[in-house]
Protein backbone atom coordinates (compact mmCIF):
# COMPACT_ATOMS: atom_id res chain seq x y z
CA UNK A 1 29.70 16.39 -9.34
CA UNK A 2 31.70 15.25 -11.90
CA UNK A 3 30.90 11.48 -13.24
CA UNK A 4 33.24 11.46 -16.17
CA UNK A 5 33.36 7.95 -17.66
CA UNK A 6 31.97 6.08 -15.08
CA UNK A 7 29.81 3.19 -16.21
CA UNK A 8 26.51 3.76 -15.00
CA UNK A 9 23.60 1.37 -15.08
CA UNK A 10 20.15 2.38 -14.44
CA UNK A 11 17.44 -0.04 -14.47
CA UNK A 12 13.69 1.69 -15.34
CA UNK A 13 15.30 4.15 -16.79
CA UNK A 14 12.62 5.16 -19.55
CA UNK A 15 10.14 6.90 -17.20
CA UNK A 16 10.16 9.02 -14.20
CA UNK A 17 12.99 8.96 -11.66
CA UNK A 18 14.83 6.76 -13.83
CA UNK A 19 14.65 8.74 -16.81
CA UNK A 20 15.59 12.04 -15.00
CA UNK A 21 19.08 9.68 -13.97
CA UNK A 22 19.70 8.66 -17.22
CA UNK A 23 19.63 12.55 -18.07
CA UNK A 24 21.39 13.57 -15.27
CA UNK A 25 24.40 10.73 -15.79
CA UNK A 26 24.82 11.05 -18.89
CA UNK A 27 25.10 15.61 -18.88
CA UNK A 28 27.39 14.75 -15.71
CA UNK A 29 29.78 13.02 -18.34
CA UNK A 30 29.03 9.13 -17.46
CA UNK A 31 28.96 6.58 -19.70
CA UNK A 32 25.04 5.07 -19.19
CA UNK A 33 23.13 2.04 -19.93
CA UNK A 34 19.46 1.99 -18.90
CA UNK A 35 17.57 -0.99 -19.10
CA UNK A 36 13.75 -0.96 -19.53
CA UNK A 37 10.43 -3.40 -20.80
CA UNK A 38 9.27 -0.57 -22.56
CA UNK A 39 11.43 -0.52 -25.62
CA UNK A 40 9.73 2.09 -28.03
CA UNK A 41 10.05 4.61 -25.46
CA UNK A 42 13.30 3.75 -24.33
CA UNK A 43 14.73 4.23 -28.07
CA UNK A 44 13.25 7.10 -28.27
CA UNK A 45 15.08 8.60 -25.16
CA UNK A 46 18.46 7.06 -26.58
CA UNK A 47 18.27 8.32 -30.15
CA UNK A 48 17.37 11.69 -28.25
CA UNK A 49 20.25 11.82 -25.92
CA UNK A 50 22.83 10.27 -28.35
CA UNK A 51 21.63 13.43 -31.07
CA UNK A 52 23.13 15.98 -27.64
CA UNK A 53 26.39 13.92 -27.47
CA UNK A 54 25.37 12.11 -24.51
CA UNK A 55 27.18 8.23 -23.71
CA UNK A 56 24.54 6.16 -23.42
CA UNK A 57 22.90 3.03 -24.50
CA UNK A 58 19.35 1.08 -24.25
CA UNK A 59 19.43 -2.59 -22.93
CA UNK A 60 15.99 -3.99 -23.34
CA UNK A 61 14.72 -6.29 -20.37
CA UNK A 62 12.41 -8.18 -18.52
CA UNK A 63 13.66 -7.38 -14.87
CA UNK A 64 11.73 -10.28 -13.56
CA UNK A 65 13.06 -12.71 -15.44
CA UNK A 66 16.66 -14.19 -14.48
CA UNK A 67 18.27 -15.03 -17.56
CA UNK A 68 17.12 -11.39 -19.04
CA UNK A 69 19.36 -9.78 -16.35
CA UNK A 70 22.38 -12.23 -16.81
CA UNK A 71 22.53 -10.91 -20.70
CA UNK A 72 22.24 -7.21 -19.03
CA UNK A 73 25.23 -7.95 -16.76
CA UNK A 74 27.31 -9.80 -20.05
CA UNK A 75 26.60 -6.97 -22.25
CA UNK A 76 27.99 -4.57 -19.55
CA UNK A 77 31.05 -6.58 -19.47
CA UNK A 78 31.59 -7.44 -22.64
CA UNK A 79 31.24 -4.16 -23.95
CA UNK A 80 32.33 -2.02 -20.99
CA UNK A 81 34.83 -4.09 -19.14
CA UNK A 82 33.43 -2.93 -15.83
CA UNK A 83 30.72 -1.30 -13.39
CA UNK A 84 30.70 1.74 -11.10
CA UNK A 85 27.24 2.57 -10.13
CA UNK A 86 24.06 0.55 -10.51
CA UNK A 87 20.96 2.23 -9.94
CA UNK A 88 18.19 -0.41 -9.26
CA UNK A 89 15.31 1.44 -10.01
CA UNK A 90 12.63 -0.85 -11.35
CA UNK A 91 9.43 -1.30 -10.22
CA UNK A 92 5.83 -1.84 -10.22
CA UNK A 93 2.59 -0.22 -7.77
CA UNK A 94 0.16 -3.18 -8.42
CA UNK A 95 -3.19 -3.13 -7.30
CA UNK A 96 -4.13 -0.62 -4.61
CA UNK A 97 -7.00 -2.22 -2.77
CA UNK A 98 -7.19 -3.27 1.27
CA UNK A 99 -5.17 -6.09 2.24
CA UNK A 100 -8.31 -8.73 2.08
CA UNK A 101 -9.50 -7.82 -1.84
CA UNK A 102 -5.28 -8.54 -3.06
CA UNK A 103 -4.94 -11.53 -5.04
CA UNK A 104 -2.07 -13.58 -4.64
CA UNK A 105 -1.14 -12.92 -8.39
CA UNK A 106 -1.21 -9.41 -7.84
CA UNK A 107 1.28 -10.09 -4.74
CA UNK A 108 3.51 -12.75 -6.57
CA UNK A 109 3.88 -10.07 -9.11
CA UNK A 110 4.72 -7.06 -7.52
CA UNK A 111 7.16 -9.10 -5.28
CA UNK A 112 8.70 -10.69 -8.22
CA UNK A 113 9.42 -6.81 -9.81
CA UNK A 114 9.96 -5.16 -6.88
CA UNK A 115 11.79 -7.54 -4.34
CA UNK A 116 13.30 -10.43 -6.40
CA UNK A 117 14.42 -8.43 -9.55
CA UNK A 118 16.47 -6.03 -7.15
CA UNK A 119 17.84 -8.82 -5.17
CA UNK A 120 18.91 -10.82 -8.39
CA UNK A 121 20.18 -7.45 -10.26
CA UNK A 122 22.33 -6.33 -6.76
CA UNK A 123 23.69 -10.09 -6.82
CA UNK A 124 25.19 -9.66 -10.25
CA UNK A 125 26.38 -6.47 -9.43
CA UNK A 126 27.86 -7.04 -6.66
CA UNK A 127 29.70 -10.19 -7.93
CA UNK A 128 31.20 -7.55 -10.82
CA UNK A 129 31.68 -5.45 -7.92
CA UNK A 130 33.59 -7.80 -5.84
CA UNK A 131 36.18 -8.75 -8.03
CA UNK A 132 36.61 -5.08 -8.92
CA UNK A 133 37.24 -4.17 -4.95
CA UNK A 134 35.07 -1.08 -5.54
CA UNK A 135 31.67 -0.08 -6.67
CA UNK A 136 28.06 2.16 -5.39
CA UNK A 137 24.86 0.27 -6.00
CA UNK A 138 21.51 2.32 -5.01
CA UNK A 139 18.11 0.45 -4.77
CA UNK A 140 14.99 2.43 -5.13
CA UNK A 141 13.01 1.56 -2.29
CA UNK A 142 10.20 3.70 -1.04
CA UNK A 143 8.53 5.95 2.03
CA UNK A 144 6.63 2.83 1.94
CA UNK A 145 9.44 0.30 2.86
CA UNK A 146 9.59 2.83 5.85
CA UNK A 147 5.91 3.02 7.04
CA UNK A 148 3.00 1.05 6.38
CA UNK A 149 0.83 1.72 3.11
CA UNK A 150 -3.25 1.46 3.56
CA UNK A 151 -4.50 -0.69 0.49
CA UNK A 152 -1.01 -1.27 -0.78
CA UNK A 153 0.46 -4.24 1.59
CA UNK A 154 2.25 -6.17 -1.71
CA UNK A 155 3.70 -2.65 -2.75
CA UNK A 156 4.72 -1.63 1.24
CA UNK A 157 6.16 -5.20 1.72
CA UNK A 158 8.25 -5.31 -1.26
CA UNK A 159 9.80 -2.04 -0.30
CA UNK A 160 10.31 -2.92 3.11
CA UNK A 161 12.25 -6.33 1.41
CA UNK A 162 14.39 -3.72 -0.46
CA UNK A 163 15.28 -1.20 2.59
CA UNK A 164 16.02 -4.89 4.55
CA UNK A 165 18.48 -6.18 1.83
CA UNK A 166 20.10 -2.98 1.01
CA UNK A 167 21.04 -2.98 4.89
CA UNK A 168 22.20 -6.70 4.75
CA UNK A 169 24.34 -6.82 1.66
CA UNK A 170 25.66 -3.08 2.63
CA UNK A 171 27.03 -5.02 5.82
CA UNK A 172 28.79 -8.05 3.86
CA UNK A 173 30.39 -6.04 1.03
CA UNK A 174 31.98 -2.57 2.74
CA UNK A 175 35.28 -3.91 3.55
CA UNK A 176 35.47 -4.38 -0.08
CA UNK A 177 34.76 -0.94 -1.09
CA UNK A 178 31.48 -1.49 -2.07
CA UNK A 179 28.62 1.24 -0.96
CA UNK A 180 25.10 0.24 -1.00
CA UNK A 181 22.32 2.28 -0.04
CA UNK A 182 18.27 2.69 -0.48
CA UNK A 183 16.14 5.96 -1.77
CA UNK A 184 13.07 5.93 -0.30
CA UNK A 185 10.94 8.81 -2.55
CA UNK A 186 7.34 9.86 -1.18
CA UNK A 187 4.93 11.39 -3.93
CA UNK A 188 6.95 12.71 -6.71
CA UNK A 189 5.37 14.50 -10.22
CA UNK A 190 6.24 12.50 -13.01
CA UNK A 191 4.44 11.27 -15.93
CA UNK A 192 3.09 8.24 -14.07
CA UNK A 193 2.19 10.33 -11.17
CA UNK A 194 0.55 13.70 -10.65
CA UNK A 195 -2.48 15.53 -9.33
CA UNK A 196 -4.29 15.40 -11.82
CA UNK A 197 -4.03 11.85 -12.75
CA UNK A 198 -4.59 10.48 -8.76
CA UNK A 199 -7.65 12.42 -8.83
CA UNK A 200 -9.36 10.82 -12.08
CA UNK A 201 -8.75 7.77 -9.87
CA UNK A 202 -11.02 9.14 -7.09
CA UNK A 203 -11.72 12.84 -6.99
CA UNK A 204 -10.15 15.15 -3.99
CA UNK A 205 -7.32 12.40 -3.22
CA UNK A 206 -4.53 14.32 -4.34
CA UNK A 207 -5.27 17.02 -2.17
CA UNK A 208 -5.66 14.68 0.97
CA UNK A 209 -2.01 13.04 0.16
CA UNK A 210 -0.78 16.30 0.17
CA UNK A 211 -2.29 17.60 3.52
CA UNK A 212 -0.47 14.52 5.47
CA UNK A 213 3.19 15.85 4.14
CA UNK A 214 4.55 17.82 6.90
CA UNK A 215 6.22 20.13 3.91
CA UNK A 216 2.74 20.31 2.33
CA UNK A 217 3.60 19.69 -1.30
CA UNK A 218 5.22 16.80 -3.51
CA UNK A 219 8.13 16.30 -4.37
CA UNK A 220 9.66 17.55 -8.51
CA UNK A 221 11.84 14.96 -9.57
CA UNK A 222 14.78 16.64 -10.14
CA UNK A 223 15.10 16.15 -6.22
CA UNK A 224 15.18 13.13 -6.22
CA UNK A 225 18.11 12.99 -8.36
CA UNK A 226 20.04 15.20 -6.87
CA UNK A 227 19.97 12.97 -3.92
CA UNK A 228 20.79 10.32 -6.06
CA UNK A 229 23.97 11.89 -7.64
CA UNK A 230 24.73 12.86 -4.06
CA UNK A 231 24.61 9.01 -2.52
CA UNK A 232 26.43 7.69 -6.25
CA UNK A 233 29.12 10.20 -5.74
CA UNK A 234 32.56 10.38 -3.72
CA UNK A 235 31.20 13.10 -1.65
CA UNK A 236 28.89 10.10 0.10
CA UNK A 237 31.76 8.18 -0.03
CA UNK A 238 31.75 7.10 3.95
CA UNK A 239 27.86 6.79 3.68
CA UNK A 240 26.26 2.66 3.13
CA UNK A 241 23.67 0.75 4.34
CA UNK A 242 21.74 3.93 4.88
CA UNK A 243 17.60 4.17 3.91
CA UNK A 244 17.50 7.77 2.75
CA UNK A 245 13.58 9.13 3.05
CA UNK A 246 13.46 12.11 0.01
CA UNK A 247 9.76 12.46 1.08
CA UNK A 248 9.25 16.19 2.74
CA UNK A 249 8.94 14.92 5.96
CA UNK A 250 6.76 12.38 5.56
CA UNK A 251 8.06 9.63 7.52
CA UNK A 252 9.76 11.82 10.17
């Protein structure tokens, strides 16, 4: 899969699944800008990619905030003149605990990351979009915006918000040859998550997790993106509005 040129934006793209995109974009011959709070690391990862002849180019941002994701969208034109694929990728767990122990700070946030920044970020995309007649926008959602999530009803609902408005806009914006659809990744080893770390947290939990996937395992990251490059690429091309579990059977 060939992405030569293409302007590709990937938000949360200094950690994870994001990072492994920007990687993956940018060897595939795409020109990328990844947008992340975290602006050490991300620097790091540019000065690092643009040292192998990659395209690509750090936007820090505050995805909650509106204004912060305006500038994003006016850098991308101004410097760019366009948009092909937006990868909405940012996103928070918050606080694990049963429904009765959240805090309504803890929800606010999370839904403010996880819901709101991804409907505000697809809305400016989608208006570049529109006037372009063509475009792919994916929006990482979750197994959880699938199923429910014990002790994680902010993160599960937020999710389910996601799957819900990548369905809706996917509806509106087709005739205009605009794709939109939703990864939904179970358990996947990455820096922020792995055995090891989960069961620090409370001993023994990684290997429970793992028992209730049908396949037995979690998932590597790498695929993850290659369902990613599939759903950004032409071969999806008659594929929207489509919640796409990568999660070894977990939601089956």
């Amino acid at each position: 899969m060939s992405f030569k040129d293409k302007i590709v934006l990937i938000t949360g793209g200094a950690s994870g699944i994001g990072k492994a995109s920007v990687l993956e974009f940018a060897k595939e011959g795409a020109k990328v800008v990844f947008a992340d709070i975290e602006k050490e690391k991300a620097l790091k990862i540019q000065e690092d990619l643009v040292k192998r002849n990659y395209n690509v180019d750090f936007f820090h941002i505050d995805i909650s905030e509106t204004k912060s994701v305006d500038s994003l969208m006016s850098y991308i034109i101004d410097e760019y003149g366009s948009l092909d694929i937006a990868f909405n990728n940012a996103g928070v767990q918050g606080q694990m605990i049963p429904t009765i122990q959240t805090t309504i700070e803890n929800w606010d946030k999370v839904l403010s990351v996880n819901a709101r920044s991804v409907f505000y970020c697809m809305k400016k995309e989608l208006e570049i979009m529109y006037n372009q007649k063509q475009g792919v926008i994916l929006n990482n959602a979750s197994a959880a915006g699938l199923r429910g999530l014990p002790n994680g009803v902010a993160y599960s609902a937020s999710k389910h918000a996601v799957v819900g408005m990548t369905k809706t806009a996917a509806m509106e914006y087709a005739k205009y040859g605009i794709r939109i659809n939703a990864l939904c990744p179970s358990f996947t080893e990455t820096e922020m998550f792995s055995p090891e770390l989960f069961d620090k947290i409370s001993d023994g939990i990684s290997e429970k997790l793992r028992k209730k996937i049908p396949m037995k395992r979690f998932a590597k990251v790498e695929e993850q993106v290659g369902a990613i490059m599939w759903l950004c690429s032409e071969k999806a091309s008659y594929v929207t509005g489509q919640a796409f579990a990568i999660d070894g059977g977990l939601t089956s």
